[in-house]
N, C-alpha and C. Protein backbone atom coordinates (compact mmCIF):
# COMPACT_ATOMS: atom_id res chain seq x y z
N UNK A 1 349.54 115.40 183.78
CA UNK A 1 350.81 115.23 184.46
C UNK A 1 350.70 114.29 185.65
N UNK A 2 349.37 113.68 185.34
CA UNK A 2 349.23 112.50 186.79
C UNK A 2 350.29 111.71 186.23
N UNK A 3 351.04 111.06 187.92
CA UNK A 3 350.89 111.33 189.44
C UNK A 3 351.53 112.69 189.75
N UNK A 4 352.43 113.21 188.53
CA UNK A 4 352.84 114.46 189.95
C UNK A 4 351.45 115.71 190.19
N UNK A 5 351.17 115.86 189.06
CA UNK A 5 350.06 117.07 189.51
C UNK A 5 348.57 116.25 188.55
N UNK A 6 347.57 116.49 189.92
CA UNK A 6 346.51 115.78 189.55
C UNK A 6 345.68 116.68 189.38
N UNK A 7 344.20 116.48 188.90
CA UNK A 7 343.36 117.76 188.42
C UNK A 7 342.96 118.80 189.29
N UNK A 8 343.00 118.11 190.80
CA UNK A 8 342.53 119.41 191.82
C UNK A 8 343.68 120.15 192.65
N UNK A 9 344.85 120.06 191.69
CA UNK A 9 346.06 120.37 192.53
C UNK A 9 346.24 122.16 192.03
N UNK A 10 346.70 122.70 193.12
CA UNK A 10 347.16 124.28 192.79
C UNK A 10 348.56 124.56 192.34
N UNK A 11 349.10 124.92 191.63
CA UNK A 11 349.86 125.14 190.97
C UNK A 11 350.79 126.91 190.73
N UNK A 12 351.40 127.16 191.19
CA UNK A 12 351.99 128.77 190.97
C UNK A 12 353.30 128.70 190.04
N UNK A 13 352.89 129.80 189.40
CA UNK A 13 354.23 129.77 188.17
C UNK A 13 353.95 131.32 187.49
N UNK A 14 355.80 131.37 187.76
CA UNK A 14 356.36 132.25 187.75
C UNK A 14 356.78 132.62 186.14
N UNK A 15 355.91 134.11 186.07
CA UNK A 15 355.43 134.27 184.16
C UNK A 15 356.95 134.63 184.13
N UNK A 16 357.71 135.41 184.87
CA UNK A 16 358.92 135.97 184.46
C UNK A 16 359.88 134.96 184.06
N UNK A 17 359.53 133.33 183.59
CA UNK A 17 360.29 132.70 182.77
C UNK A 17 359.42 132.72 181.74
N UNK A 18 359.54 134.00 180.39
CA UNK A 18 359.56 133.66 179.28
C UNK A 18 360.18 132.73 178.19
N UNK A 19 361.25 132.37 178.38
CA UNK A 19 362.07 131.17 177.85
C UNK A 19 362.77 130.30 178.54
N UNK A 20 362.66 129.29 177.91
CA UNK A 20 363.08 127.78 178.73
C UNK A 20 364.31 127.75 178.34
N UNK A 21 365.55 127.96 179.54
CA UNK A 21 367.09 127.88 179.30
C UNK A 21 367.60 126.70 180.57
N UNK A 22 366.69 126.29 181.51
CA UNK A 22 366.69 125.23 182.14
C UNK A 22 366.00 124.03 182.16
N UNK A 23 366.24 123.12 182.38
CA UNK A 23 365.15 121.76 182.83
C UNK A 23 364.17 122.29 184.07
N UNK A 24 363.27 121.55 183.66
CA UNK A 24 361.74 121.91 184.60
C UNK A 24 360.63 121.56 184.16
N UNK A 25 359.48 121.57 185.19
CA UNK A 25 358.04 122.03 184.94
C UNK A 25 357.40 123.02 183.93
N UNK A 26 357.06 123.55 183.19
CA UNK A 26 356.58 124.59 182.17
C UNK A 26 355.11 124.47 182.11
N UNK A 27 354.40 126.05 182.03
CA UNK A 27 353.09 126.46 181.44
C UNK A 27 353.66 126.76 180.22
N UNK A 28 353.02 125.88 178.98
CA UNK A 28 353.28 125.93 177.46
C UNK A 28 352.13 126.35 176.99
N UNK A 29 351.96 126.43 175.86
CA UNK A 29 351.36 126.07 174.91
C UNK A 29 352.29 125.86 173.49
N UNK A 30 351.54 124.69 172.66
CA UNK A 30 352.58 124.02 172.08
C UNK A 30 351.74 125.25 170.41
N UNK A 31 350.86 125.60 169.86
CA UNK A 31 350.88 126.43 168.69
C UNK A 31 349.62 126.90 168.96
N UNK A 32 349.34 128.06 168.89
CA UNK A 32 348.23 129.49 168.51
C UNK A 32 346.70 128.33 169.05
N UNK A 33 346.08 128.54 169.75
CA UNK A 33 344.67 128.15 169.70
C UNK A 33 344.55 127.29 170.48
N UNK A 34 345.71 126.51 171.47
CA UNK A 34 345.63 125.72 171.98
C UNK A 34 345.70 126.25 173.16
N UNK A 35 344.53 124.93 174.08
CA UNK A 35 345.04 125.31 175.67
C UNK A 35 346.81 125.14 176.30
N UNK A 36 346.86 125.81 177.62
CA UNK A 36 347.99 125.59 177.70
C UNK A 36 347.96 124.73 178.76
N UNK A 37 349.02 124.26 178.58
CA UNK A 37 349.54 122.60 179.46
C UNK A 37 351.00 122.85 180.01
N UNK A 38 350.82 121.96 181.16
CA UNK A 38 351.58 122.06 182.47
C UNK A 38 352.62 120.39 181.60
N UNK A 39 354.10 120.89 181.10
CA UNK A 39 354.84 119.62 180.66
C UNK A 39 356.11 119.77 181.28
N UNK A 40 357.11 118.78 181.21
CA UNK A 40 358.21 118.74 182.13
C UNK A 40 358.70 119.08 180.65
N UNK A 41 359.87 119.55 180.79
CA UNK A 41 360.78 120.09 179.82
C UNK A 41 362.22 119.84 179.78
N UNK A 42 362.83 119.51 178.90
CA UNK A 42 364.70 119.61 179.26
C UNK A 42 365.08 120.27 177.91
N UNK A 43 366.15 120.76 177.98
CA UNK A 43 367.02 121.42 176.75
C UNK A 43 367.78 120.71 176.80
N UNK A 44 367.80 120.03 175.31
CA UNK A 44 369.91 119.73 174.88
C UNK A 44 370.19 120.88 174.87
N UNK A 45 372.01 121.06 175.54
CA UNK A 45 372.82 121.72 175.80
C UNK A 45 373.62 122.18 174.25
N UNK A 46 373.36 121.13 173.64
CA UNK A 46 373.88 121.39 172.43
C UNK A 46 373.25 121.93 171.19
N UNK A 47 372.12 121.92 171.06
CA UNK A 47 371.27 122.15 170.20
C UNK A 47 370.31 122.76 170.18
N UNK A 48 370.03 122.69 171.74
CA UNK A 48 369.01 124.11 172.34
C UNK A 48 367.74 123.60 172.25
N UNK A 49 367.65 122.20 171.12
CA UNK A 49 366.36 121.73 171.05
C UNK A 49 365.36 121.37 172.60
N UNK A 50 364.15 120.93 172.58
CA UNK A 50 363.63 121.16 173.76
C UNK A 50 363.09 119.59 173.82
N UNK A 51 362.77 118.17 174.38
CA UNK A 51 361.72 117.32 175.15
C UNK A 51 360.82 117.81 175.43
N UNK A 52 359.53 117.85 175.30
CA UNK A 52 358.19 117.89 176.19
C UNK A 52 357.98 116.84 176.26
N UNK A 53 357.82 116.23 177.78
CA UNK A 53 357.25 115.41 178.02
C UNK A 53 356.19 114.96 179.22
N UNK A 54 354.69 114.26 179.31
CA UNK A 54 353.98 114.19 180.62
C UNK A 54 354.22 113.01 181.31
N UNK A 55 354.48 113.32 182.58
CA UNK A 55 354.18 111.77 183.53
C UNK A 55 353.46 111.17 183.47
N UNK A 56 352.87 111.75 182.52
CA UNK A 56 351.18 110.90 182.51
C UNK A 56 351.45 109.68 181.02
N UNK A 57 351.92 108.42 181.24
CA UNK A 57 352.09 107.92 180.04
C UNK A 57 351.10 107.44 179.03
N UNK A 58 349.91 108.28 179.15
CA UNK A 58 348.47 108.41 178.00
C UNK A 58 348.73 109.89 176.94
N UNK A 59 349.89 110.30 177.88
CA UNK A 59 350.19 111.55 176.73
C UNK A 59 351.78 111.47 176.07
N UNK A 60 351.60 111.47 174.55
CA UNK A 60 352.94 111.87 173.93
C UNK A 60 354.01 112.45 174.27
N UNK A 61 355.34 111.91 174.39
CA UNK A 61 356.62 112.88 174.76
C UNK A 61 356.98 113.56 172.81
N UNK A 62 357.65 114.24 173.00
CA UNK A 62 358.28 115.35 172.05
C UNK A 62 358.85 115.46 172.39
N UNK A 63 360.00 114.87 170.64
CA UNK A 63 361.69 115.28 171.20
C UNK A 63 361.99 116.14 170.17
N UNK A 64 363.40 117.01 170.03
CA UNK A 64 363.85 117.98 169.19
C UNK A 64 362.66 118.85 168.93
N UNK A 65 362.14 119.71 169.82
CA UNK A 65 361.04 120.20 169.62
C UNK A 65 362.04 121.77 169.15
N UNK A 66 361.76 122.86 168.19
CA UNK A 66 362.35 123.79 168.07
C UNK A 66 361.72 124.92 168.88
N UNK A 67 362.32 125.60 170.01
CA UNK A 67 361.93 126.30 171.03
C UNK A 67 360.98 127.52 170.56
N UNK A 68 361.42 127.93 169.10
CA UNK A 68 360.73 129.32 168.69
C UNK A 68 358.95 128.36 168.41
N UNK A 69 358.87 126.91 168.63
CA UNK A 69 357.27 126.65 168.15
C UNK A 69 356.42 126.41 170.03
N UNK A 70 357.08 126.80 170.38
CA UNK A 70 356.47 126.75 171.89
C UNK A 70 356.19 128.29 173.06
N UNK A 71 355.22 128.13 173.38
CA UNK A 71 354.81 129.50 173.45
C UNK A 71 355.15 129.38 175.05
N UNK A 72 355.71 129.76 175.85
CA UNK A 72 356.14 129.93 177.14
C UNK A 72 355.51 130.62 177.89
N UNK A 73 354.47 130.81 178.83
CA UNK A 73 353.63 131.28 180.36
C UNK A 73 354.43 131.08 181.05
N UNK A 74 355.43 130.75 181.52
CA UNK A 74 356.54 130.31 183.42
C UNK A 74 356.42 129.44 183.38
N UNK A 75 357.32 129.58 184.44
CA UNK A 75 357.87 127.96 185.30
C UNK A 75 356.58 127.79 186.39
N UNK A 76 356.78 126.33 186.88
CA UNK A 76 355.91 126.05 187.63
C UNK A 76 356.95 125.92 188.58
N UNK A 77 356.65 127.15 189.88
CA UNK A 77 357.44 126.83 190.94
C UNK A 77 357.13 126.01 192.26
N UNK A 78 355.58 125.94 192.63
CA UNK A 78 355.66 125.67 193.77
C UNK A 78 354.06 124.29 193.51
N UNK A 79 353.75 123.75 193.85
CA UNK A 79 352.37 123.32 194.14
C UNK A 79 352.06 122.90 195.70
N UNK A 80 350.82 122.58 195.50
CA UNK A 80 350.14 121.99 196.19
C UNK A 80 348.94 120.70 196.33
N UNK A 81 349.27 119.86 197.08
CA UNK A 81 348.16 118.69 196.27
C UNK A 81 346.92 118.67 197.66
N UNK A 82 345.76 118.51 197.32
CA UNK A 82 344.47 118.46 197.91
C UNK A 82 344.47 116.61 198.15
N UNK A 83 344.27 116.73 199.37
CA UNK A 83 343.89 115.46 199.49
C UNK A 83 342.43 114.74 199.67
């Protein structure tokens, strides 16, 4: 997610968002076995489908992603960056 969150940055997120019904930050994991990753997220309003996407443009965006294939940990509410 470089530049916004870099590898030595702290990060808090709030598990009590089990499902993504807003735009935001997200702890995902995208299917069974995988680590989980810190992605910005939006919902169409219409379709409920989901974007994952990283600031980091060395990593893939995902569009029409179907929400039941994404495994949800919280929102990322607050950080902190180490300088």
């Amino acid at each position: 997610m470089a530049p916004s969150l870099l590898p030595q940055d702290f990060v808090l997120v709030d598990t009590t968002f089990a499902k993504i019904q807003a735009d935001g930050l997200f702890a995902i994991r995208f299917k069974e076995g995988d680590f989980p990753v810190i992605r910005r997220v939006s919902v169409n309003p219409m379709t409920g489908a989901l974007t994952i996407a990283s600031d980091n443009p060395a990593y893939q965006d995902y569009e029409d992603v179907d929400a039941a294939n994404v495994s949800v940990f919280g929102r990322v509410i607050w950080k902190s960056q180490r300088t």
